[in-house]
PDB file of N, CA and C in Angstrom:
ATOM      1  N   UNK A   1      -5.458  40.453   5.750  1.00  0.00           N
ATOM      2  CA  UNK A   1      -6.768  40.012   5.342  1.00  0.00           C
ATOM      3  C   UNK A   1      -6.630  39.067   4.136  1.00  0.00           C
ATOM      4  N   UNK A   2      -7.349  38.021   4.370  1.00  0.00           N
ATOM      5  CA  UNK A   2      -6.997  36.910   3.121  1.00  0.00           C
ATOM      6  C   UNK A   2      -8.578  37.173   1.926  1.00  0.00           C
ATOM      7  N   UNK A   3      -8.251  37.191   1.195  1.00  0.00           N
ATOM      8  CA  UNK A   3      -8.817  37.753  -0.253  1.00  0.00           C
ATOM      9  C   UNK A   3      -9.904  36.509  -0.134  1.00  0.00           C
ATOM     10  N   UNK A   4     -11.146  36.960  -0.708  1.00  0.00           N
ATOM     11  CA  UNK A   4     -11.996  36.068  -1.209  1.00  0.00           C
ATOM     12  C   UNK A   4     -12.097  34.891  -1.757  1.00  0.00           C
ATOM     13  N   UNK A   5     -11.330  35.100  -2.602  1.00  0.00           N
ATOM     14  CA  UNK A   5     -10.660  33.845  -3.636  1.00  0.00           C
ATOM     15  C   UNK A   5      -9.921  33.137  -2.625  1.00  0.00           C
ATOM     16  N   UNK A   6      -9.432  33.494  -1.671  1.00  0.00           N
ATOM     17  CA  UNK A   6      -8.032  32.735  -1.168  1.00  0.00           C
ATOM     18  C   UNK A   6      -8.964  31.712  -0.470  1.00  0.00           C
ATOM     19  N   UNK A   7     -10.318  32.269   0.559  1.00  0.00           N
ATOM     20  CA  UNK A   7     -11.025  31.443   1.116  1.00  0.00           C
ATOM     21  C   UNK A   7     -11.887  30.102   0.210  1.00  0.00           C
ATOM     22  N   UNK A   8     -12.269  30.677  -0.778  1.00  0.00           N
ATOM     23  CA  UNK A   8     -12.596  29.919  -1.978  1.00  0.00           C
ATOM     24  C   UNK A   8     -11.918  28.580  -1.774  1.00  0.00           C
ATOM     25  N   UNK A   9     -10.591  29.078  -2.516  1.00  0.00           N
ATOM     26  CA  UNK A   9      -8.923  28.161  -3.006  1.00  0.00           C
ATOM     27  C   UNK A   9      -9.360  27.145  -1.693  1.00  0.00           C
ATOM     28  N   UNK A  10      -9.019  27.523  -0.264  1.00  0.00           N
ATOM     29  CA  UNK A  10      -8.363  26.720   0.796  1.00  0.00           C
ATOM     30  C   UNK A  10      -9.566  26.175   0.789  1.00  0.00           C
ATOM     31  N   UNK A  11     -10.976  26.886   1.278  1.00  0.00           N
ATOM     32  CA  UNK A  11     -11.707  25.149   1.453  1.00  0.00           C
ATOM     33  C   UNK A  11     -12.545  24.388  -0.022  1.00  0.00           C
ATOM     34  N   UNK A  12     -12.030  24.744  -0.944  1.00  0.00           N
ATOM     35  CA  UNK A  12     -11.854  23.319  -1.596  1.00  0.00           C
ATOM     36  C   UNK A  12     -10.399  22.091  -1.719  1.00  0.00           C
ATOM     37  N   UNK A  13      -9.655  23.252  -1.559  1.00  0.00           N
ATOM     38  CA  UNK A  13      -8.528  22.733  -0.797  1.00  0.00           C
ATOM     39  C   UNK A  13      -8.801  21.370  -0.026  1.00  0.00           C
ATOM     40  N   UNK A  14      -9.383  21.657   1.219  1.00  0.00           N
ATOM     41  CA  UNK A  14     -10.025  20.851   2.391  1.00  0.00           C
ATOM     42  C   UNK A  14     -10.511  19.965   1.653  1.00  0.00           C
ATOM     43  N   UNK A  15     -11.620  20.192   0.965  1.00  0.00           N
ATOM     44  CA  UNK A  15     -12.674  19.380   0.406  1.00  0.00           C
ATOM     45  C   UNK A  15     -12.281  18.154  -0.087  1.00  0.00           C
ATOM     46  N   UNK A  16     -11.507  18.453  -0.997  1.00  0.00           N
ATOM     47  CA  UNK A  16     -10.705  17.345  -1.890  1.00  0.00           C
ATOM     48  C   UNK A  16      -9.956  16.538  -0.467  1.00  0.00           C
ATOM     49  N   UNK A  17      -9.208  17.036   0.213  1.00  0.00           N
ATOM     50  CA  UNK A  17      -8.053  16.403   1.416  1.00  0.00           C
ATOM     51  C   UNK A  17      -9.130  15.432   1.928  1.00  0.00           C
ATOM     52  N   UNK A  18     -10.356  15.998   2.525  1.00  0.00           N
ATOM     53  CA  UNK A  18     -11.639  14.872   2.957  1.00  0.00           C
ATOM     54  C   UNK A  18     -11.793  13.782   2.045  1.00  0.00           C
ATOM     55  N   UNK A  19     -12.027  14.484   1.085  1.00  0.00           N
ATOM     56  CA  UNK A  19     -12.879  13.446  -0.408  1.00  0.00           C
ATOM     57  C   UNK A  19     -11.409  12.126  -0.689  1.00  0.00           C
ATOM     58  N   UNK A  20     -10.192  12.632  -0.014  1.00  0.00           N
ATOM     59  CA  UNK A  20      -9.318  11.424  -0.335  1.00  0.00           C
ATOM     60  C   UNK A  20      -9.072  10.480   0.206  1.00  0.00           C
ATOM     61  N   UNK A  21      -9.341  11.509   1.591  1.00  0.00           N
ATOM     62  CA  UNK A  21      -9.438  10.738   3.220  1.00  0.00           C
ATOM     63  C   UNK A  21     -10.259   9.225   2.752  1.00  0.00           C
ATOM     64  N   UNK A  22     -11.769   9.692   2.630  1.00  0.00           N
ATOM     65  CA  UNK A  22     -12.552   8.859   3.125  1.00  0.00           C
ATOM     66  C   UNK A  22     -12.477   7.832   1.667  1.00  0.00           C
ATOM     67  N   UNK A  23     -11.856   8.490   0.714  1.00  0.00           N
ATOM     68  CA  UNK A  23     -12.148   7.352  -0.628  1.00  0.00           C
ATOM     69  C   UNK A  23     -10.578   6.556  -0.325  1.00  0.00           C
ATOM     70  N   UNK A  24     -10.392   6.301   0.278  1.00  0.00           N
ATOM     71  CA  UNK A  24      -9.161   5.630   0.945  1.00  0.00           C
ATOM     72  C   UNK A  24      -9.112   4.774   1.796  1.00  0.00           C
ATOM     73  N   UNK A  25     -10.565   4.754   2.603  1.00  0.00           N
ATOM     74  CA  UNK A  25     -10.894   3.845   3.252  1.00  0.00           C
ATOM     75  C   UNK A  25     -10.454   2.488   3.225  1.00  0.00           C
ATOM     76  N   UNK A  26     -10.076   1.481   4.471  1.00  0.00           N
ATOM     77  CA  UNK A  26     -10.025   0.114   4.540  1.00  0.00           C
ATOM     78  C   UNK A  26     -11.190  -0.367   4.600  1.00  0.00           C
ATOM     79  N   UNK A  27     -11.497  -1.603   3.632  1.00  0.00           N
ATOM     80  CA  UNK A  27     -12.105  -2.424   3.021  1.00  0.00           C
ATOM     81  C   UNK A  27     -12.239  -3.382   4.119  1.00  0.00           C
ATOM     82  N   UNK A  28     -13.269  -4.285   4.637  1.00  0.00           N
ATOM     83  CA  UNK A  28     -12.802  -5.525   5.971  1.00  0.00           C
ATOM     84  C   UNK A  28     -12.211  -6.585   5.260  1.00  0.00           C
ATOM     85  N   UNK A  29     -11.332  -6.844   5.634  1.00  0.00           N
ATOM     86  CA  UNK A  29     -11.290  -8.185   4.924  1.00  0.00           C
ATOM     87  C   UNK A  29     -10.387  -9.092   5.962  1.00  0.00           C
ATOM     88  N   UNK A  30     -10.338 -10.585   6.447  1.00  0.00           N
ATOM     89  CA  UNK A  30      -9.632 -10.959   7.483  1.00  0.00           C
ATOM     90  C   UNK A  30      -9.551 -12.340   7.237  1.00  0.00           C
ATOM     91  N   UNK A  31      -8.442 -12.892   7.157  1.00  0.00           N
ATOM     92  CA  UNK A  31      -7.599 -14.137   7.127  1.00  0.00           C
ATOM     93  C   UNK A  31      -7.500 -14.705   7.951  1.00  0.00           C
ATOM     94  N   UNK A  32      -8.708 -15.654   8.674  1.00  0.00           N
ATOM     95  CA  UNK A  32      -8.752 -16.275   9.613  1.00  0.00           C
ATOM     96  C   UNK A  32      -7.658 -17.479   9.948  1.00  0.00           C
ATOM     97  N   UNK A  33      -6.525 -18.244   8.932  1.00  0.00           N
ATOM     98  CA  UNK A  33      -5.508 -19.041   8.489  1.00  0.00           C
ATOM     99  C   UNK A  33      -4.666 -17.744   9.123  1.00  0.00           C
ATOM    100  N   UNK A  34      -4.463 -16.685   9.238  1.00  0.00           N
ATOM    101  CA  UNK A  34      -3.314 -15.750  10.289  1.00  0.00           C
ATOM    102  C   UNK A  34      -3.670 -15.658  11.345  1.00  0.00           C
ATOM    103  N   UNK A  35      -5.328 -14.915  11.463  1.00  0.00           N
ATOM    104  CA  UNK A  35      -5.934 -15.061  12.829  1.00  0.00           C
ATOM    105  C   UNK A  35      -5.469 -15.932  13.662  1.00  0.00           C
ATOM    106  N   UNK A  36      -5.255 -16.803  13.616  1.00  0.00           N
ATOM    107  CA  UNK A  36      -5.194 -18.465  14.195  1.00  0.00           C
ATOM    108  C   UNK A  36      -4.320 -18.104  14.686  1.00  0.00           C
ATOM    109  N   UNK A  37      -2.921 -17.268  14.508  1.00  0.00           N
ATOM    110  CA  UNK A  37      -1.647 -17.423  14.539  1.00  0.00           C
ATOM    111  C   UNK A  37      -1.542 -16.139  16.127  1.00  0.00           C
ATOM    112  N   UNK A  38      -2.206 -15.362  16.213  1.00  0.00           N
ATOM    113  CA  UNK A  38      -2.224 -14.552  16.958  1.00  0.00           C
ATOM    114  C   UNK A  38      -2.183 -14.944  18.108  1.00  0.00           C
ATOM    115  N   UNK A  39      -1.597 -14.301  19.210  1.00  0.00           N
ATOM    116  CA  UNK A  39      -1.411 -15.116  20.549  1.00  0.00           C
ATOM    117  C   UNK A  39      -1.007 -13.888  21.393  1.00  0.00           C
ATOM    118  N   UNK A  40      -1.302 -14.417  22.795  1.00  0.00           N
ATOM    119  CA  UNK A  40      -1.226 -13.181  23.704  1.00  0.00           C
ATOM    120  C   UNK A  40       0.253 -13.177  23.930  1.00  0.00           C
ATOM    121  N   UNK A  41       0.631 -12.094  24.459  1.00  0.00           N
ATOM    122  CA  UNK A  41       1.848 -11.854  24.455  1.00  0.00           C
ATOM    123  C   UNK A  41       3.076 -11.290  23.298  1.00  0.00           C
ATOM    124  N   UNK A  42       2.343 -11.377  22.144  1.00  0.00           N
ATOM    125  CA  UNK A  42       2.613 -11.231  20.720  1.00  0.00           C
ATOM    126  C   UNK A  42       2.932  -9.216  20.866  1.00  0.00           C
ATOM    127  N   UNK A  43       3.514  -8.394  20.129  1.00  0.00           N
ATOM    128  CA  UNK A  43       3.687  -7.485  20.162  1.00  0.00           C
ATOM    129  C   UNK A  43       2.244  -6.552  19.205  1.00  0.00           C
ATOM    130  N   UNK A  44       1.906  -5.409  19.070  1.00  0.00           N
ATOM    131  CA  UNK A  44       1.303  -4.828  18.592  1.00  0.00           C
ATOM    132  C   UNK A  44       1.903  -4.895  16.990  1.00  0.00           C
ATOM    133  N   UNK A  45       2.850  -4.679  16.652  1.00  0.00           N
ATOM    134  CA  UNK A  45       3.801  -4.326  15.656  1.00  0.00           C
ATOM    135  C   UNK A  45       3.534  -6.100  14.982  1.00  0.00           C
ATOM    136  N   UNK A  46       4.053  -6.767  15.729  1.00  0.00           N
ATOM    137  CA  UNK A  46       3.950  -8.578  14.887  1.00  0.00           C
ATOM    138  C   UNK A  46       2.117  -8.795  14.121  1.00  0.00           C
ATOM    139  N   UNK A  47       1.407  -8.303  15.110  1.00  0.00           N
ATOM    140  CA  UNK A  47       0.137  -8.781  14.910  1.00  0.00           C
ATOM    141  C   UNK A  47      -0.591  -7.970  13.651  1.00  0.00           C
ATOM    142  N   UNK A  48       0.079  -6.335  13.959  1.00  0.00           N
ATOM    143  CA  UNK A  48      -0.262  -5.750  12.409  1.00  0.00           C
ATOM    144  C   UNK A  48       0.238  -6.400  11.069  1.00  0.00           C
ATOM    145  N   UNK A  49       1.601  -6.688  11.477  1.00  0.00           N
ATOM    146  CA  UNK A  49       2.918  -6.715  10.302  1.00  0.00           C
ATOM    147  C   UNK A  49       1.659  -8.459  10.129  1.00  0.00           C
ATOM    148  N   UNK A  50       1.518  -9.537  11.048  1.00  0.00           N
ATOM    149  CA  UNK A  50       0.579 -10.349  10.512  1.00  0.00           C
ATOM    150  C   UNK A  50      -0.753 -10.383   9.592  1.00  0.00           C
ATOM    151  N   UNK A  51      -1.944  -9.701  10.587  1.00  0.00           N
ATOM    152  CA  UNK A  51      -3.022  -9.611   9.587  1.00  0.00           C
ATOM    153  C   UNK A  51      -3.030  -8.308   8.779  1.00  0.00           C
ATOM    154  N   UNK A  52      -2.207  -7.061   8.693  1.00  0.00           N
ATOM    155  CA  UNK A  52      -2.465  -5.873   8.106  1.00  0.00           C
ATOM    156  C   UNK A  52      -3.079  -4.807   8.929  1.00  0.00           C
ATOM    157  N   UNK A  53      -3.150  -3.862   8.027  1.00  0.00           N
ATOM    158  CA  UNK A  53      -3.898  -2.780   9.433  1.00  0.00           C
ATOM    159  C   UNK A  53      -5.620  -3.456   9.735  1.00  0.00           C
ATOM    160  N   UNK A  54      -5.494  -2.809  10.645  1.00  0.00           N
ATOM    161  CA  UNK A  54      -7.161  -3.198  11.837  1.00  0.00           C
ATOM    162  C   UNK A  54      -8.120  -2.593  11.092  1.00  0.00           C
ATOM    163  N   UNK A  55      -9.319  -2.997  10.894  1.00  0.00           N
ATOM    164  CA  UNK A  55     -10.895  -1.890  10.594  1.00  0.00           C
ATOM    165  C   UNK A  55     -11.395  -1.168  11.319  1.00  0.00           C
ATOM    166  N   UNK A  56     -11.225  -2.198  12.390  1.00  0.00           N
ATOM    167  CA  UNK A  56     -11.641  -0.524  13.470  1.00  0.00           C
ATOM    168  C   UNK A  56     -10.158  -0.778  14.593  1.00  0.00           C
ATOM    169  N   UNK A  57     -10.380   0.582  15.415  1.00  0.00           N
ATOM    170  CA  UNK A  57      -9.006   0.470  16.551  1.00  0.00           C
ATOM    171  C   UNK A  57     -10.267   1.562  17.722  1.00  0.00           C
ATOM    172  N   UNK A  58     -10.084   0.818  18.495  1.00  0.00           N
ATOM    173  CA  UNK A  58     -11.340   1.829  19.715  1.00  0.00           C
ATOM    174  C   UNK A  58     -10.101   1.547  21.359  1.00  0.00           C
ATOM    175  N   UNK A  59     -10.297   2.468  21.671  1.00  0.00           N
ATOM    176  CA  UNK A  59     -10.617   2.727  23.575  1.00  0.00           C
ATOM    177  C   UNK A  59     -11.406   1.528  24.454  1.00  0.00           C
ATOM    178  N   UNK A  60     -10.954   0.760  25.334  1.00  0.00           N
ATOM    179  CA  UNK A  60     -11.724   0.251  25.832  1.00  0.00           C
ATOM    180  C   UNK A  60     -10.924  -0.192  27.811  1.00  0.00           C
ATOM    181  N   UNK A  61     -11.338   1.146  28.534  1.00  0.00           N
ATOM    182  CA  UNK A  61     -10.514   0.565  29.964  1.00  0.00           C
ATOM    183  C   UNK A  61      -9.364   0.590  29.756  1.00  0.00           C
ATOM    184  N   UNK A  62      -8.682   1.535  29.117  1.00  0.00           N
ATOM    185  CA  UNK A  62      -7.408   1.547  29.280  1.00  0.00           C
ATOM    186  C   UNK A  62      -6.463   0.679  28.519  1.00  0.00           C
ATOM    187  N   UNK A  63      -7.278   0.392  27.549  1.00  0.00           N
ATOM    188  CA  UNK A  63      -6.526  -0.695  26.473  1.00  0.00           C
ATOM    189  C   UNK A  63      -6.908  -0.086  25.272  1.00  0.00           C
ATOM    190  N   UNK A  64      -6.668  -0.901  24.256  1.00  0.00           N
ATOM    191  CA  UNK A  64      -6.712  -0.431  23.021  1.00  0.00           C
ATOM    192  C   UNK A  64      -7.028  -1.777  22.183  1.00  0.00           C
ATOM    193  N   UNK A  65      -7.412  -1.393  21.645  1.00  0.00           N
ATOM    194  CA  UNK A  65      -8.897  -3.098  20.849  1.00  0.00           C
ATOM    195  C   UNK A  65      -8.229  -2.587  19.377  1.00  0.00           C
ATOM    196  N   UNK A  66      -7.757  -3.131  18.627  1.00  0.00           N
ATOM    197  CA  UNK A  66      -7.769  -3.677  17.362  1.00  0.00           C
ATOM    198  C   UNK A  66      -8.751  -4.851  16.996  1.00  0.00           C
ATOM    199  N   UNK A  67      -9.000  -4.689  15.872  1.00  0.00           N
ATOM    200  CA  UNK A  67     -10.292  -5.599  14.830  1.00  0.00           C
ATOM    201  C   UNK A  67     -10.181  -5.958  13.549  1.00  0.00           C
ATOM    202  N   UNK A  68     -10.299  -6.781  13.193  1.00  0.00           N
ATOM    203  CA  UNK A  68     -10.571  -7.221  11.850  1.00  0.00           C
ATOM    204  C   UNK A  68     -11.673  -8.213  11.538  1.00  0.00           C
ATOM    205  N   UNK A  69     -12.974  -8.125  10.153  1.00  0.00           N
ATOM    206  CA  UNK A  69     -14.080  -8.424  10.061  1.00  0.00           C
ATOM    207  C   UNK A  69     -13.733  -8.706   8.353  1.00  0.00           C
ATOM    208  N   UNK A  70     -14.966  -9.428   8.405  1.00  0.00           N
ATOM    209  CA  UNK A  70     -15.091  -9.502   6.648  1.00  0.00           C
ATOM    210  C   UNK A  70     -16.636  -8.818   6.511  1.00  0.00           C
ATOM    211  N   UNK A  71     -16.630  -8.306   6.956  1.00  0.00           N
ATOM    212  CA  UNK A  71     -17.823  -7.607   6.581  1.00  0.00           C
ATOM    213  C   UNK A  71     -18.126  -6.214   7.571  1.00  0.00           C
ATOM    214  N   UNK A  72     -18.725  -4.810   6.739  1.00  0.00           N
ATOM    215  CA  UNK A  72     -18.945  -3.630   7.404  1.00  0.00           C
ATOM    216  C   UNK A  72     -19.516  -3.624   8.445  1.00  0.00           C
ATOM    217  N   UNK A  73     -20.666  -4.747   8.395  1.00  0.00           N
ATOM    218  CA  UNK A  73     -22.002  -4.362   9.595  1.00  0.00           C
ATOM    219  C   UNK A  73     -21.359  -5.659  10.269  1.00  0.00           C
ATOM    220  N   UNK A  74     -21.263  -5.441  11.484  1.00  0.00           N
ATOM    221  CA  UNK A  74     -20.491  -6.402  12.600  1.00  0.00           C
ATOM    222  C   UNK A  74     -21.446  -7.309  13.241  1.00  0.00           C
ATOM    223  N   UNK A  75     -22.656  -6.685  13.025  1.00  0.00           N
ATOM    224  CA  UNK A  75     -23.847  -8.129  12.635  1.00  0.00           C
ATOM    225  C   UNK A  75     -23.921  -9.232  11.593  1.00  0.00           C
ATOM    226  N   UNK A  76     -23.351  -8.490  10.542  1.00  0.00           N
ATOM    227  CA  UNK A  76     -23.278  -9.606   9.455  1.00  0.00           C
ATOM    228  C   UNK A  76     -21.996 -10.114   9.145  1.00  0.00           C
ATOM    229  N   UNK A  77     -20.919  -9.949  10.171  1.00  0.00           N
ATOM    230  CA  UNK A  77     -20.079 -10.896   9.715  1.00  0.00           C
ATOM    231  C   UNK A  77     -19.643 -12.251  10.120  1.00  0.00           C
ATOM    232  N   UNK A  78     -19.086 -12.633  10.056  1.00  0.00           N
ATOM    233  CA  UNK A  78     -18.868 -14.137  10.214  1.00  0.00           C
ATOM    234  C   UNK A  78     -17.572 -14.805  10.737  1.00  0.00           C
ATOM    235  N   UNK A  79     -16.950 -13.897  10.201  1.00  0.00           N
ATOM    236  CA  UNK A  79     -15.399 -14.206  10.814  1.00  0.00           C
ATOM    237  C   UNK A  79     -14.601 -12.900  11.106  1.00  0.00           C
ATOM    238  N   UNK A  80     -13.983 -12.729  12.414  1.00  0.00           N
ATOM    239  CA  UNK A  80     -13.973 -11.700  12.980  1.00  0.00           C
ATOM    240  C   UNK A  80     -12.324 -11.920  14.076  1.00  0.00           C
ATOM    241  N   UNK A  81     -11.972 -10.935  14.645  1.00  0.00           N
ATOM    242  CA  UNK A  81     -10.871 -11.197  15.152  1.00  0.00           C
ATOM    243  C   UNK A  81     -10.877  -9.770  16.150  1.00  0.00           C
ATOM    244  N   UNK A  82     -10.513  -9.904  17.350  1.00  0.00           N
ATOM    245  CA  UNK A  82     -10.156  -8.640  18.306  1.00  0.00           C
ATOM    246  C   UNK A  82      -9.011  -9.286  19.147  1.00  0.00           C
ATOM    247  N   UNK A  83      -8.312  -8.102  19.624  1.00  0.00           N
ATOM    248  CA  UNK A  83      -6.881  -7.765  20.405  1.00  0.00           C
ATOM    249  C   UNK A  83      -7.077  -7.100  21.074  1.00  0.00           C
ATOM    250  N   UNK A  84      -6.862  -7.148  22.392  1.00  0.00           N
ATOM    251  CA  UNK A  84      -6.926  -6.350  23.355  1.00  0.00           C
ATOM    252  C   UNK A  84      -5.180  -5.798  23.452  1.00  0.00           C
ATOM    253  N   UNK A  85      -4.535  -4.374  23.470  1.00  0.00           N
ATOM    254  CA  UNK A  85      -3.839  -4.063  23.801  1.00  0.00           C
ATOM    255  C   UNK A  85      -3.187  -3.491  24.978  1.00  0.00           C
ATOM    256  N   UNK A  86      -2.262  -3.993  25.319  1.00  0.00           N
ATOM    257  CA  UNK A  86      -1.745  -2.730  26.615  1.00  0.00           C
ATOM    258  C   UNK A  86      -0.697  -1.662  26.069  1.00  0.00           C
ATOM    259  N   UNK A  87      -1.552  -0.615  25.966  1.00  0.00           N
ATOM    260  CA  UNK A  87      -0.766   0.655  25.455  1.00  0.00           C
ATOM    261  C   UNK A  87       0.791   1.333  26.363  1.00  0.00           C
ATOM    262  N   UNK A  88       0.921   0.582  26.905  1.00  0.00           N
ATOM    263  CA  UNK A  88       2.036   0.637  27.751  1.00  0.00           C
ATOM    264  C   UNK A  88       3.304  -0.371  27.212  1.00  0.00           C
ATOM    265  N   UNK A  89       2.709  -1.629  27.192  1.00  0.00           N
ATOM    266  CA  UNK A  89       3.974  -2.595  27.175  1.00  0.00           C
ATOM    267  C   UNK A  89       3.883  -2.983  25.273  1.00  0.00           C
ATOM    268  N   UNK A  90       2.426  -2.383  24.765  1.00  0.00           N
ATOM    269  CA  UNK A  90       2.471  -2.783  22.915  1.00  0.00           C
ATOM    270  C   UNK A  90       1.997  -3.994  23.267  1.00  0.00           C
ATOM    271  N   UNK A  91       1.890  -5.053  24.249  1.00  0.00           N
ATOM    272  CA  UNK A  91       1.327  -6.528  23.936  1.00  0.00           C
ATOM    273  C   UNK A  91       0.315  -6.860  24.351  1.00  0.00           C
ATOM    274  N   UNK A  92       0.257  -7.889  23.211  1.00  0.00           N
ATOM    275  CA  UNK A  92      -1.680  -8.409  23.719  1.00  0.00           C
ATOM    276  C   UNK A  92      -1.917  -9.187  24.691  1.00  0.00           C
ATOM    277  N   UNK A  93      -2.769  -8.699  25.399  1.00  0.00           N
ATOM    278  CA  UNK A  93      -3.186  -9.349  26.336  1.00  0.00           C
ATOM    279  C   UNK A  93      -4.521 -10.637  26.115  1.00  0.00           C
ATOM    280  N   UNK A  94      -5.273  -9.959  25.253  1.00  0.00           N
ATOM    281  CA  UNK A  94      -6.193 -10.853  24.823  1.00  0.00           C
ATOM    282  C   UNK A  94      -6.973 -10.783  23.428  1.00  0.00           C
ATOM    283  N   UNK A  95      -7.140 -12.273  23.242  1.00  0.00           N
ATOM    284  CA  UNK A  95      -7.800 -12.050  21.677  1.00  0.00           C
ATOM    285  C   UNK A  95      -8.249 -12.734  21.863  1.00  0.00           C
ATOM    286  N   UNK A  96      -9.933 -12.473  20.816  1.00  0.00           N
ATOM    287  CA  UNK A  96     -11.399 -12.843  20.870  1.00  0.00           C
ATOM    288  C   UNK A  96     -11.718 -12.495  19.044  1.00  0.00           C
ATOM    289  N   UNK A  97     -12.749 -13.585  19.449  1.00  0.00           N
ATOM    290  CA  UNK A  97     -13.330 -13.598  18.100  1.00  0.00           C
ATOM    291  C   UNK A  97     -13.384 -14.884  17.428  1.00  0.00           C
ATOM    292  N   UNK A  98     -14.280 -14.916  15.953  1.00  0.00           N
ATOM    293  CA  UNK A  98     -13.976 -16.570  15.205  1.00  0.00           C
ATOM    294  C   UNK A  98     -12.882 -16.935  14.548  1.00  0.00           C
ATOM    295  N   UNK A  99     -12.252 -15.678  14.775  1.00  0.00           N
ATOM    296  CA  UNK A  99     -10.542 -16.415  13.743  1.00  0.00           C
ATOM    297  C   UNK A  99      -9.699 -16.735  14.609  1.00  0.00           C
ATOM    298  N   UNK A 100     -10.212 -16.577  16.051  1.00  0.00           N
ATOM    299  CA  UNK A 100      -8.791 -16.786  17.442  1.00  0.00           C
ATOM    300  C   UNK A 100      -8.593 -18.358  17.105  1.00  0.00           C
ATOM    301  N   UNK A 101      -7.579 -18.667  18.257  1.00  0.00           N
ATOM    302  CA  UNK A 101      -7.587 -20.264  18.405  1.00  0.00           C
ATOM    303  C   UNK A 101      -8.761 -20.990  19.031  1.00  0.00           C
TER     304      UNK A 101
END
């Protein structure tokens, strides 16, 4: 039986592990001068190691969508970048957006 206190201890424990999680967050920010550079066939690994990690990464049909935005609300941004991945071979198949070529 775990003691009162112990339950206490562990979920603030948690609490804090969350509270670091989310204050850790990526910021959008995207370099449309790299964007440019992105090209199909390019590896998953080149295109991170290029623009940095993604803002968002989603599911889409069996692929895998990487993103980068300069702005949170994807209505208000302006310059933007997506990758379509094949989670099989790591390469892109397609990229969309205002920072593509």
């Amino acid at each position: 039986m775990i003691p009162l206190g112990g339950l206490r201890l562990r979920f603030y424990f948690y609490i804090a592990i969350l509270f670091l999680q989310t204050s850790c967050a990526i910021a959008p920010y995207i370099n449309c001068a790299d964007g440019k550079k992105v090209q199909v066939g390019m590896t998953q690994d080149e295109v991170v190691k290029l623009m940095g990690d993604p803002y968002f990464v989603s599911l889409s049909k069996g692929s895998v969508v990487f993103g980068w935005q300069d702005n949170e609300d994807v209505r208000q941004a302006k310059n933007d970048l997506q990758v379509t991945i094949n989670p099989q071979t790591k390469l892109i198949d397609k990229v969309e957006g205002t920072c593509s070529q």
